[in-house]
C-alpha atoms as a PDB file:
ATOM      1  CA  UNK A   1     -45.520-107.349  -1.908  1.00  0.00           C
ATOM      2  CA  UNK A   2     -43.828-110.753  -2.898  1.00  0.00           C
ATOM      3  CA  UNK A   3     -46.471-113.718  -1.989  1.00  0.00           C
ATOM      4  CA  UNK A   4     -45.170-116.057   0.739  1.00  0.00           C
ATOM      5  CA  UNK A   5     -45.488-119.291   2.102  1.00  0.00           C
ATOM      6  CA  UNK A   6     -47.293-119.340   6.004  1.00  0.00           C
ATOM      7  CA  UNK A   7     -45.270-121.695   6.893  1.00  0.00           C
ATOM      8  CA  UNK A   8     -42.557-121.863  10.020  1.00  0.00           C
ATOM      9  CA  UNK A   9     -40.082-122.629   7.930  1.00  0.00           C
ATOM     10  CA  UNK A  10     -40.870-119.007   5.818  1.00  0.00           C
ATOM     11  CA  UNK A  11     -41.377-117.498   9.148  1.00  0.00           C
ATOM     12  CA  UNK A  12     -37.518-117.953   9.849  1.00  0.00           C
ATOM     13  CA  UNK A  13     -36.243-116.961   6.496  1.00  0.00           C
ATOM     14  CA  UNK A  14     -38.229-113.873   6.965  1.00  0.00           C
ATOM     15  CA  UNK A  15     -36.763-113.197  10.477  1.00  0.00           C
ATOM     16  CA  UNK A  16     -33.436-114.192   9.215  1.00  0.00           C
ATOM     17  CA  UNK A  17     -33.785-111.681   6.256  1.00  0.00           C
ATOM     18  CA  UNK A  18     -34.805-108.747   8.745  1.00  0.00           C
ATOM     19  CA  UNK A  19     -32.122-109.848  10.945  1.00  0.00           C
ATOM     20  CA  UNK A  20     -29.663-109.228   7.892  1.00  0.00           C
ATOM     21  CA  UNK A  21     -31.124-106.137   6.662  1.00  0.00           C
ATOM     22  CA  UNK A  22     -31.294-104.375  10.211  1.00  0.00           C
ATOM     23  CA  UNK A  23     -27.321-105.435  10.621  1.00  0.00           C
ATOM     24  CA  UNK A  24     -26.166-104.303   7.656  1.00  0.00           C
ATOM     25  CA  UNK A  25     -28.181-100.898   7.686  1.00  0.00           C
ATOM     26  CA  UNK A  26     -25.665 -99.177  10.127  1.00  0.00           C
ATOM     27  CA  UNK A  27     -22.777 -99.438   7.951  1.00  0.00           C
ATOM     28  CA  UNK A  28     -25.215 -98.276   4.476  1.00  0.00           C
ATOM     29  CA  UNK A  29     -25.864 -95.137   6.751  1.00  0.00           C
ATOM     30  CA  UNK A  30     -22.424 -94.815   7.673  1.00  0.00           C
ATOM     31  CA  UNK A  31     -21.076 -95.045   4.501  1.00  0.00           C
ATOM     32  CA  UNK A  32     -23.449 -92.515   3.370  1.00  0.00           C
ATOM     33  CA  UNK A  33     -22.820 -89.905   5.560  1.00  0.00           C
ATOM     34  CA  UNK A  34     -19.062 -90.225   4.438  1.00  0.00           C
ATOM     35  CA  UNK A  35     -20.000 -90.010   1.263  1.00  0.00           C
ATOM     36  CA  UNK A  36     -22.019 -87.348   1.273  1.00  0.00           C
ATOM     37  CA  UNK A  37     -18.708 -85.430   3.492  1.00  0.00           C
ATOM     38  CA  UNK A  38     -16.893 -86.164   0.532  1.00  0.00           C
ATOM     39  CA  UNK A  39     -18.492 -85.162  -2.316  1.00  0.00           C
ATOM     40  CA  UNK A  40     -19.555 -81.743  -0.187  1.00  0.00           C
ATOM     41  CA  UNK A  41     -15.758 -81.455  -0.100  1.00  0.00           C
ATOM     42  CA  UNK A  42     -14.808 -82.507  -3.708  1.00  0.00           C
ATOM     43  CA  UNK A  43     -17.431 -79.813  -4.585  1.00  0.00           C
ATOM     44  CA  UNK A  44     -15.516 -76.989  -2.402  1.00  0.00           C
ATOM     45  CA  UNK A  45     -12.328 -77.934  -4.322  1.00  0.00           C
ATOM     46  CA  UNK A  46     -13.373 -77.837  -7.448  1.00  0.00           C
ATOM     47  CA  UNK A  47     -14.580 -74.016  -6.613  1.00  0.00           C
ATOM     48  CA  UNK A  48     -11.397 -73.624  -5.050  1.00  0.00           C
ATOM     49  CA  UNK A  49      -9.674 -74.426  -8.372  1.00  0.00           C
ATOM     50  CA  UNK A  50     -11.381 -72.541 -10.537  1.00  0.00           C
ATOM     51  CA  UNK A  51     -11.088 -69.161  -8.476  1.00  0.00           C
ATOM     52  CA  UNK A  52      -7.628 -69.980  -8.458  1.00  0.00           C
ATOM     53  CA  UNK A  53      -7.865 -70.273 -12.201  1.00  0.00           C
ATOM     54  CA  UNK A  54      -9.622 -66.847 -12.245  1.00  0.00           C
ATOM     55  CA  UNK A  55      -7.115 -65.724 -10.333  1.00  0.00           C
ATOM     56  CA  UNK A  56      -4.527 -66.625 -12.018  1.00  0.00           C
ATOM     57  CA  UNK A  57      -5.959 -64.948 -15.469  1.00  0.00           C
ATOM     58  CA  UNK A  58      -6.209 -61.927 -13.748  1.00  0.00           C
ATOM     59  CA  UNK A  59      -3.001 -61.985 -13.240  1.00  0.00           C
ATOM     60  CA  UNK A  60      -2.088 -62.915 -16.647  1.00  0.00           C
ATOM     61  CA  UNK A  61      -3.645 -60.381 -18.313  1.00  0.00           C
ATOM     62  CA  UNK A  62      -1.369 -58.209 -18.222  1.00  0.00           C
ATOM     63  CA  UNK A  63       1.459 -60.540 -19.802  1.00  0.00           C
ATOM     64  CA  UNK A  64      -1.200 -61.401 -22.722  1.00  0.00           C
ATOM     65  CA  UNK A  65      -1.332 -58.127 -23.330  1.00  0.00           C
ATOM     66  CA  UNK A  66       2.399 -57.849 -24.480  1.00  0.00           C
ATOM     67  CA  UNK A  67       1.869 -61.344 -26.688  1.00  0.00           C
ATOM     68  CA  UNK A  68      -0.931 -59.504 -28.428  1.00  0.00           C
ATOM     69  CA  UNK A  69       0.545 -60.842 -31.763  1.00  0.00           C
ATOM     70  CA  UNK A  70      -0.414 -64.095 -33.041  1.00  0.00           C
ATOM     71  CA  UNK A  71       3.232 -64.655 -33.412  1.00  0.00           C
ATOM     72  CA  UNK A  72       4.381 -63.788 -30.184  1.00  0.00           C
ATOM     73  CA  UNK A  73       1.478 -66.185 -28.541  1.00  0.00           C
ATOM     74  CA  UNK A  74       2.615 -68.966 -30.646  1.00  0.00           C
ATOM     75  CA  UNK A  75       6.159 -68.520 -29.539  1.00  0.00           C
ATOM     76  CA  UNK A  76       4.640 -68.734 -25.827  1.00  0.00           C
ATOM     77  CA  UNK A  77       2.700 -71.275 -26.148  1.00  0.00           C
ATOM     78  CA  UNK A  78       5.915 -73.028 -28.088  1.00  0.00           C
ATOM     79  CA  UNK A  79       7.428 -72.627 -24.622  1.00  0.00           C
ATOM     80  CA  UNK A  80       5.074 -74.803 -22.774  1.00  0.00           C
ATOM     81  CA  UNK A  81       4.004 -78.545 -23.872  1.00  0.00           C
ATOM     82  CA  UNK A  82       2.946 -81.120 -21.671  1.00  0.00           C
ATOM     83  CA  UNK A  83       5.108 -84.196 -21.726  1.00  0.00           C
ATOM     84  CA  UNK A  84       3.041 -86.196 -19.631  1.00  0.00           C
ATOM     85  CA  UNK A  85       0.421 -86.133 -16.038  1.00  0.00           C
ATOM     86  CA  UNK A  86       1.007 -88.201 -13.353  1.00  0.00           C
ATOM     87  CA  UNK A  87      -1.755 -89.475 -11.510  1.00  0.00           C
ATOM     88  CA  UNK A  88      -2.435 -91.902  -8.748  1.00  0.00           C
ATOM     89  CA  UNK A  89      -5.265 -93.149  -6.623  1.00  0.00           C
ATOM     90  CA  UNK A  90      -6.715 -93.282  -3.348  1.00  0.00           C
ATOM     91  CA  UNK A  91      -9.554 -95.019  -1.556  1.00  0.00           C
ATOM     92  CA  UNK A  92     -12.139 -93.322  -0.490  1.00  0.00           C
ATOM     93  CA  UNK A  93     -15.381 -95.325   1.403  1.00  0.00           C
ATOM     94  CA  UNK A  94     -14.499 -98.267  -0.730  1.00  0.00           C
ATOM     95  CA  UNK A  95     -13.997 -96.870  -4.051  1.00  0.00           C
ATOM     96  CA  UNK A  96     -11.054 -95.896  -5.908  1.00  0.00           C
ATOM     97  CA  UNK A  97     -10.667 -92.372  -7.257  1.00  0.00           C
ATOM     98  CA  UNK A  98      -8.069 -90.675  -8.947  1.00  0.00           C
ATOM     99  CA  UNK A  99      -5.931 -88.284  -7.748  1.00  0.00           C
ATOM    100  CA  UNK A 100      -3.976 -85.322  -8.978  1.00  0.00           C
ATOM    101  CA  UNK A 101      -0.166 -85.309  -8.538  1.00  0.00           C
ATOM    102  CA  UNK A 102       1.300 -82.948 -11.327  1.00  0.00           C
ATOM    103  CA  UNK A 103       2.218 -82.199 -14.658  1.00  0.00           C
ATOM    104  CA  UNK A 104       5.838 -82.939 -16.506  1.00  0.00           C
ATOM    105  CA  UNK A 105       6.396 -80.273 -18.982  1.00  0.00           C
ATOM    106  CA  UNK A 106       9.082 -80.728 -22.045  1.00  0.00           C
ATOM    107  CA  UNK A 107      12.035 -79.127 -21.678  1.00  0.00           C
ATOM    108  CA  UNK A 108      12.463 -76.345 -23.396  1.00  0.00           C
ATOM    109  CA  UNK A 109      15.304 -73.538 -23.683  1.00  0.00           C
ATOM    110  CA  UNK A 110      15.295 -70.277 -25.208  1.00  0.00           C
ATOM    111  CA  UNK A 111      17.771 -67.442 -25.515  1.00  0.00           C
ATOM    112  CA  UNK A 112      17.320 -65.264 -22.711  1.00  0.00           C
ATOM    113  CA  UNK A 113      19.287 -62.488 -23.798  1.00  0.00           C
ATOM    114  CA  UNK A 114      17.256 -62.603 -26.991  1.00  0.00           C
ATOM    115  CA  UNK A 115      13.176 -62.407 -25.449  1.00  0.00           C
ATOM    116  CA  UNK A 116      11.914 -59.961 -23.188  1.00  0.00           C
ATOM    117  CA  UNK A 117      12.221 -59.847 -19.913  1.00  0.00           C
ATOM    118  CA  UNK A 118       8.360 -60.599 -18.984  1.00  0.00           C
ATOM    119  CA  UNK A 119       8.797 -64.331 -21.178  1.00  0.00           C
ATOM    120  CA  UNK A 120      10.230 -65.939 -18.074  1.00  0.00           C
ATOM    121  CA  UNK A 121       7.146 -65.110 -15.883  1.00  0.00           C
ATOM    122  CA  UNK A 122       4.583 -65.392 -18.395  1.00  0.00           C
ATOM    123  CA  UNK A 123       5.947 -69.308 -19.353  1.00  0.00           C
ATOM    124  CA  UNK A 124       5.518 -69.727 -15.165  1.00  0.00           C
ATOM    125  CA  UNK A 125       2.553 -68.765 -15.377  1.00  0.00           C
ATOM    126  CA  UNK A 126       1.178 -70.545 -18.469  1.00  0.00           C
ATOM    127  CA  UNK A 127       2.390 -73.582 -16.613  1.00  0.00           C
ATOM    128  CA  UNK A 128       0.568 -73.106 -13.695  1.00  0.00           C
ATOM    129  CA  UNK A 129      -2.508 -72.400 -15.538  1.00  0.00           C
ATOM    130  CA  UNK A 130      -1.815 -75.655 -17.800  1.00  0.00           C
ATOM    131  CA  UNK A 131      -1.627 -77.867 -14.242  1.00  0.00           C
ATOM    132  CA  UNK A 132      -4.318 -76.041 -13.175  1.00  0.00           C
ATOM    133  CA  UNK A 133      -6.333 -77.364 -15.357  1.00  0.00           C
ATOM    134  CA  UNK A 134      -5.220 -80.835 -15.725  1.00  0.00           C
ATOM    135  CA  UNK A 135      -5.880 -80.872 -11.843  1.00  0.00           C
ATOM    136  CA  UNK A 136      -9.155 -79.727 -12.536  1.00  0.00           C
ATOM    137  CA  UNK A 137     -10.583 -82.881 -14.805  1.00  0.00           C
ATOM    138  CA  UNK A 138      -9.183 -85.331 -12.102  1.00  0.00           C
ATOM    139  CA  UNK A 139     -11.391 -83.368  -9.582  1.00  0.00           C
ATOM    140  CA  UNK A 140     -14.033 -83.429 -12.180  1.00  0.00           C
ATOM    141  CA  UNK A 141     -13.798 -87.180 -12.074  1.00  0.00           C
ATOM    142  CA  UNK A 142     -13.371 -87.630  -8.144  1.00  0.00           C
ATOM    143  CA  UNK A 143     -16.463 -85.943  -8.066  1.00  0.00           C
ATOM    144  CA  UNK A 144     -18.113 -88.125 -10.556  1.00  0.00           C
ATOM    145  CA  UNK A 145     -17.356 -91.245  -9.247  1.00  0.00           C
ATOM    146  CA  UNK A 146     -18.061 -89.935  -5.149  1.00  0.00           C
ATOM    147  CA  UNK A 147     -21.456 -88.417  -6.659  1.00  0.00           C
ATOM    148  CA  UNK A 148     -22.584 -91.873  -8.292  1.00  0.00           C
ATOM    149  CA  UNK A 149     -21.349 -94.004  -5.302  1.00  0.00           C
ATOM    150  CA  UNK A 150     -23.640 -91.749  -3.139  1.00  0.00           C
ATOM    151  CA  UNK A 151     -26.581 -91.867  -5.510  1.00  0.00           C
ATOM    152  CA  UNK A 152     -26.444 -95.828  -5.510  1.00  0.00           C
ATOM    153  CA  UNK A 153     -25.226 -96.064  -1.521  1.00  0.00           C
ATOM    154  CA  UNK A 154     -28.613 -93.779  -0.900  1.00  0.00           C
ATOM    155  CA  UNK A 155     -30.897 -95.768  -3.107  1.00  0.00           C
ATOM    156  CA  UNK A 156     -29.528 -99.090  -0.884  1.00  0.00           C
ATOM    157  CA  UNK A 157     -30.627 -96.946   1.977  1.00  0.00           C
ATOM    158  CA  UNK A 158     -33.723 -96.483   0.829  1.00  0.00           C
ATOM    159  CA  UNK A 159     -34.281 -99.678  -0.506  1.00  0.00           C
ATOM    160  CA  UNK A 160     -33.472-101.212   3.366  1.00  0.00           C
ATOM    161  CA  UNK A 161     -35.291 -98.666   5.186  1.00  0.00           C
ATOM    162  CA  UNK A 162     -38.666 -98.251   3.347  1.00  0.00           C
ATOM    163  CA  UNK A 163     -39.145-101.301   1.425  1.00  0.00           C
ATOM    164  CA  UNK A 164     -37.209-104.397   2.905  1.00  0.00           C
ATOM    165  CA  UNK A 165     -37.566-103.917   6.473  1.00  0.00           C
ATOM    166  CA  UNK A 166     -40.534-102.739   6.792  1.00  0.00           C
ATOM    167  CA  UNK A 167     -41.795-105.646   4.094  1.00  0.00           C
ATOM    168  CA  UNK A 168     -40.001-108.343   6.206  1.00  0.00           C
ATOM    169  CA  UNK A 169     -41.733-106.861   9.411  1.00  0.00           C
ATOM    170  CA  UNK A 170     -45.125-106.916   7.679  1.00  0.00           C
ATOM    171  CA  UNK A 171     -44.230-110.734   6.575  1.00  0.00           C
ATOM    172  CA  UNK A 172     -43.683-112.179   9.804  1.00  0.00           C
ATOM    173  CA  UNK A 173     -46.611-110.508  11.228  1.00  0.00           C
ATOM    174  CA  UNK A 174     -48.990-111.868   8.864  1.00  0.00           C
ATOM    175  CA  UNK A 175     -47.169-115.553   9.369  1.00  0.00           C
ATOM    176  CA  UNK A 176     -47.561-115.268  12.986  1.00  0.00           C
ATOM    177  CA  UNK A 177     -51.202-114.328  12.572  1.00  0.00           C
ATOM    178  CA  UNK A 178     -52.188-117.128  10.308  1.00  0.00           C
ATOM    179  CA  UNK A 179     -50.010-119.946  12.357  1.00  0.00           C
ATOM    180  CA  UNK A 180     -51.700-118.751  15.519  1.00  0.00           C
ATOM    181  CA  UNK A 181     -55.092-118.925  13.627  1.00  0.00           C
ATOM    182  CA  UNK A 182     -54.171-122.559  12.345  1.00  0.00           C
ATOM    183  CA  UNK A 183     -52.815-123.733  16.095  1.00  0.00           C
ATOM    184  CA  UNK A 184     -56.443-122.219  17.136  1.00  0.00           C
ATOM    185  CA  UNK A 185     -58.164-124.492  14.656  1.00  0.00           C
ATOM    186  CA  UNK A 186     -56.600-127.282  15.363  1.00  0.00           C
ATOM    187  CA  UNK A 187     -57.164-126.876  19.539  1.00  0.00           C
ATOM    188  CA  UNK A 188     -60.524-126.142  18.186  1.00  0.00           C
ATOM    189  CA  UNK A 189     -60.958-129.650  16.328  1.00  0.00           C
ATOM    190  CA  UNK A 190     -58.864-131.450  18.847  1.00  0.00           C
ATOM    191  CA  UNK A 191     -61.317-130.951  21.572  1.00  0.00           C
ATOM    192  CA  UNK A 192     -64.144-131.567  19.110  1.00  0.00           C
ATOM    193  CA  UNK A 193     -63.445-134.915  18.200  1.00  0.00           C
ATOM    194  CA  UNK A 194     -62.328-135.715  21.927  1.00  0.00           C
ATOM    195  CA  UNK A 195     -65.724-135.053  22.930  1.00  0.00           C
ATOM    196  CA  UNK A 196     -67.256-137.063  20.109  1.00  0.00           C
ATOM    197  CA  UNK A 197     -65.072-139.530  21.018  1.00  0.00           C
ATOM    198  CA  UNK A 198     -66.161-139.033  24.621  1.00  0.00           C
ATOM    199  CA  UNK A 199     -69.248-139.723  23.634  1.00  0.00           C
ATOM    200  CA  UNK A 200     -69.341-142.211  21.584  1.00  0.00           C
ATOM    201  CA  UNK A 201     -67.384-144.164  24.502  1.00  0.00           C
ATOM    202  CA  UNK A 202     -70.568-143.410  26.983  1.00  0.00           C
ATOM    203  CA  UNK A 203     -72.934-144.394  24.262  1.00  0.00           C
ATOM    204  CA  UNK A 204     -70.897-147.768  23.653  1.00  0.00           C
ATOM    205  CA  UNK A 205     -71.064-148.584  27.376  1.00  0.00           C
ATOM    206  CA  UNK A 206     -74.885-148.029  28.273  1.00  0.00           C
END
């Protein structure tokens, strides 16, 4: 525990601290319990993507199957490139995260009349696992950033409700006892030397 001054003047600061700490602790709690909403639910869609993802290679499998040459993969794959994400951002308990909006592909042609019929659906579906994906990492960073804001928001929390207010509490109670025992002492002397000045006023006249 920080030493203080027993003082009146330290005996305010210290109720003006507590003051402080007890008005702001509402909206640390608050904030906290969003928080920890939001990073519950940035967890449930990451789990949602990546059954999707699942999903979605289940599904695939049996169009990999017919690209079972490295030739014929390449020539897929050819098909789908990734010209650019676009991202944006929201605000979320005070703190900006990114969010996922979609993915540009290049355009590309090919001669249908020359490729199987199956190319058309398995380029759909390479491009839906391709956003899926790049949706993915931005969730991977929402949940980052939510997951660190909580871990500091919680340690404020703690901070407040185990060390500062209770320390402030324990600070003016000591002041209070030690200006009460001074006011005592000086009643105490006070009386003292108005008896011995009592006294010495009898003495004087007789």
């Amino acid at each position: 525990m920080a030493k203080i001054k027993f003082t009146k003047t330290e005996l305010k600061a210290q109720q003006d601290s507590l003051k402080q700490f007890v008005r702001f602790l509402p909206t640390l709690q608050l904030k906290k319990q969003q928080l920890q909403m939001e990073v519950r639910l940035s967890t449930e869609q990451l789990e949602k993507n990546l059954e999707e993802q699942k999903a979605l290679v289940r599904r695939m499998a049996g169009f990999l199957e017919l690209f079972s040459r490295k030739e014929e993969m390449e020539f897929l794959e050819s098909l789908v490139r990734v010209q650019s994400v676009t991202t944006g951002e929201a605000n979320i308990a005070g703190i900006a995260i990114p969010t996922f909006d979609r993915v540009e592909f290049e355009p590309v042609t090919w001669d249908l009349f020359d490729t199987d019929w199956y190319v058309d659906d398995a380029v759909q579906a390479l491009k839906e696992a391709v956003s899926l994906r790049e949706a993915y990492k931005v969730l991977e960073e929402q949940h980052r950033l939510l997951a660190a804001e909580l871990r500091s928001t919680s340690q404020r929390v703690n901070l407040f409700e185990k060390v500062k207010i209770p320390e402030c509490r324990e600070n003016i109670r000591r002041i209070r006892i030690m200006l009460g025992d001074l006011e005592t002492s000086a009643v105490a002397r006070s009386k003292i030397a108005k008896k011995k000045s009592q006294e010495a006023a009898e003495q004087a006249a007789s």
